[in-house]
Protein backbone atom coordinates (compact mmCIF):
# COMPACT_ATOMS: atom_id res chain seq x y z
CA UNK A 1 124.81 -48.76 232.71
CA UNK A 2 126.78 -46.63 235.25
CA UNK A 3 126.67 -43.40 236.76
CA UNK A 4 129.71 -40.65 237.19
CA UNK A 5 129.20 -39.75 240.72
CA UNK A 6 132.27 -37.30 240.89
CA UNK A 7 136.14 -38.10 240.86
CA UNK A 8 136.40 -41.94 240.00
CA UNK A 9 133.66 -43.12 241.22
CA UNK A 10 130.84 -44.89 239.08
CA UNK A 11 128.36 -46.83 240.52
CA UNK A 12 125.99 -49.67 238.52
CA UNK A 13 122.77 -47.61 237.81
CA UNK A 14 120.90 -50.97 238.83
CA UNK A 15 122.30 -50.44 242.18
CA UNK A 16 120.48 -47.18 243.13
CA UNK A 17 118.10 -46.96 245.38
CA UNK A 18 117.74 -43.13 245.42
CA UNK A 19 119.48 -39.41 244.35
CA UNK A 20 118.48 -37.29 247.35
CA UNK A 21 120.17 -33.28 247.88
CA UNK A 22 121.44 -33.29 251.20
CA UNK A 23 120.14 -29.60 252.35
CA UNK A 24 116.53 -30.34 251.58
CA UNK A 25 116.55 -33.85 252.50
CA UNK A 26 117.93 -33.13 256.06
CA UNK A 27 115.92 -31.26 257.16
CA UNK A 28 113.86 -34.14 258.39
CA UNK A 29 115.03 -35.05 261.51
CA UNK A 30 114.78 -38.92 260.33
CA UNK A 31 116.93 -38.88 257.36
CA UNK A 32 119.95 -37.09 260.07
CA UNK A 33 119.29 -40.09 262.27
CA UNK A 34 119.79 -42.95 258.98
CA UNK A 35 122.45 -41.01 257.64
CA UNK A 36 124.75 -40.39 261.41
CA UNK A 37 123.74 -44.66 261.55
CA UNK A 38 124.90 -44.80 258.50
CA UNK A 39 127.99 -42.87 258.98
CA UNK A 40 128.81 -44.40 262.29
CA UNK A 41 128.53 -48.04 260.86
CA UNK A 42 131.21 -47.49 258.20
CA UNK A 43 128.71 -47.39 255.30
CA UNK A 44 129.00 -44.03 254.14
CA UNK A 45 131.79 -42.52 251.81
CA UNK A 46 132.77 -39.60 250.48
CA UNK A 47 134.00 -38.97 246.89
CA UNK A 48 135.22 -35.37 247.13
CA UNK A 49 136.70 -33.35 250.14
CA UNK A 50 134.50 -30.76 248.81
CA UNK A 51 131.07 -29.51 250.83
CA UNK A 52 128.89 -32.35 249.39
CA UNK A 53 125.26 -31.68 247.64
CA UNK A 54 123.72 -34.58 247.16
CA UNK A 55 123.90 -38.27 248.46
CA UNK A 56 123.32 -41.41 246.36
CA UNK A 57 121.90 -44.64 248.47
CA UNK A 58 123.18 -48.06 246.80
CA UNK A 59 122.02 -51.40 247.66
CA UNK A 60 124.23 -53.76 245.11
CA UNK A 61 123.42 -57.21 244.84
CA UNK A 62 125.53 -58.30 247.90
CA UNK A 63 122.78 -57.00 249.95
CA UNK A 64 125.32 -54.18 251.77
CA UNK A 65 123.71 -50.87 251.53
CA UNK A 66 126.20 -47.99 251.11
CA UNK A 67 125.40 -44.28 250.84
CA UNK A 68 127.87 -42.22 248.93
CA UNK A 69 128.12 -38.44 248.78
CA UNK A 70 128.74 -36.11 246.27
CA UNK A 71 129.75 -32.64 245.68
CA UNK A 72 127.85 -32.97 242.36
CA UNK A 73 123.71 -31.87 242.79
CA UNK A 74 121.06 -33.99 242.45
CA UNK A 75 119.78 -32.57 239.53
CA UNK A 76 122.85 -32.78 237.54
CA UNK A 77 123.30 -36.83 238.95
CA UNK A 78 119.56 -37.26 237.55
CA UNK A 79 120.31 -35.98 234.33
CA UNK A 80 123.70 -38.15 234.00
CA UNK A 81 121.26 -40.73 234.80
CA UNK A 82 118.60 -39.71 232.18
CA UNK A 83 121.04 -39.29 229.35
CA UNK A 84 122.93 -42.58 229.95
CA UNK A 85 119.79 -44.33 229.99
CA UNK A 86 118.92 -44.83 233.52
CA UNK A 87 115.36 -44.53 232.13
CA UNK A 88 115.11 -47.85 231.05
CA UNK A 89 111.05 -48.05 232.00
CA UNK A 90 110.19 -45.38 229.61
């Protein structure tokens, strides 16, 4: 299964490690720091030009984790991931 994460991007839902919203997940000071590491070591992209909600972290098979963010919120990501059958445990 895949997930819509904005634009033209879809992602494998087996990838996902976690849907986090960016304002309440920053506030802690260590998510900043792995997100600016993140950023500064190429692995972070940006689907929309648009003030971004929510970031998705990936870790496909390769084994190269990339973080992508999303003017789309969280919640609305977790239901697209709900209704496409992200559930798969349940």
């Amino acid at each position: 299964m895949y997930l819509h994460l904005g634009r033209d991007m879809v992602i494998r839902m087996s990838d996902i490690v976690g849907i986090f919203d960016l304002e309440t997940s920053t506030i802690s000071n260590t998510t900043r720091d792995y997100l600016a590491s993140e950023q500064k070591a190429g692995r972070v992209i940006s689907i929309s030009r648009e003030m971004p909600k929510s970031f998705i972290v990936c870790c496909p098979k390769n084994g190269r984790t990339l973080v992508y963010t999303s003017q789309i919120s969280s919640a609305t990501l977790l239901r697209r991931a709900e209704f496409s059958g992200g559930d798969q445990n349940a």
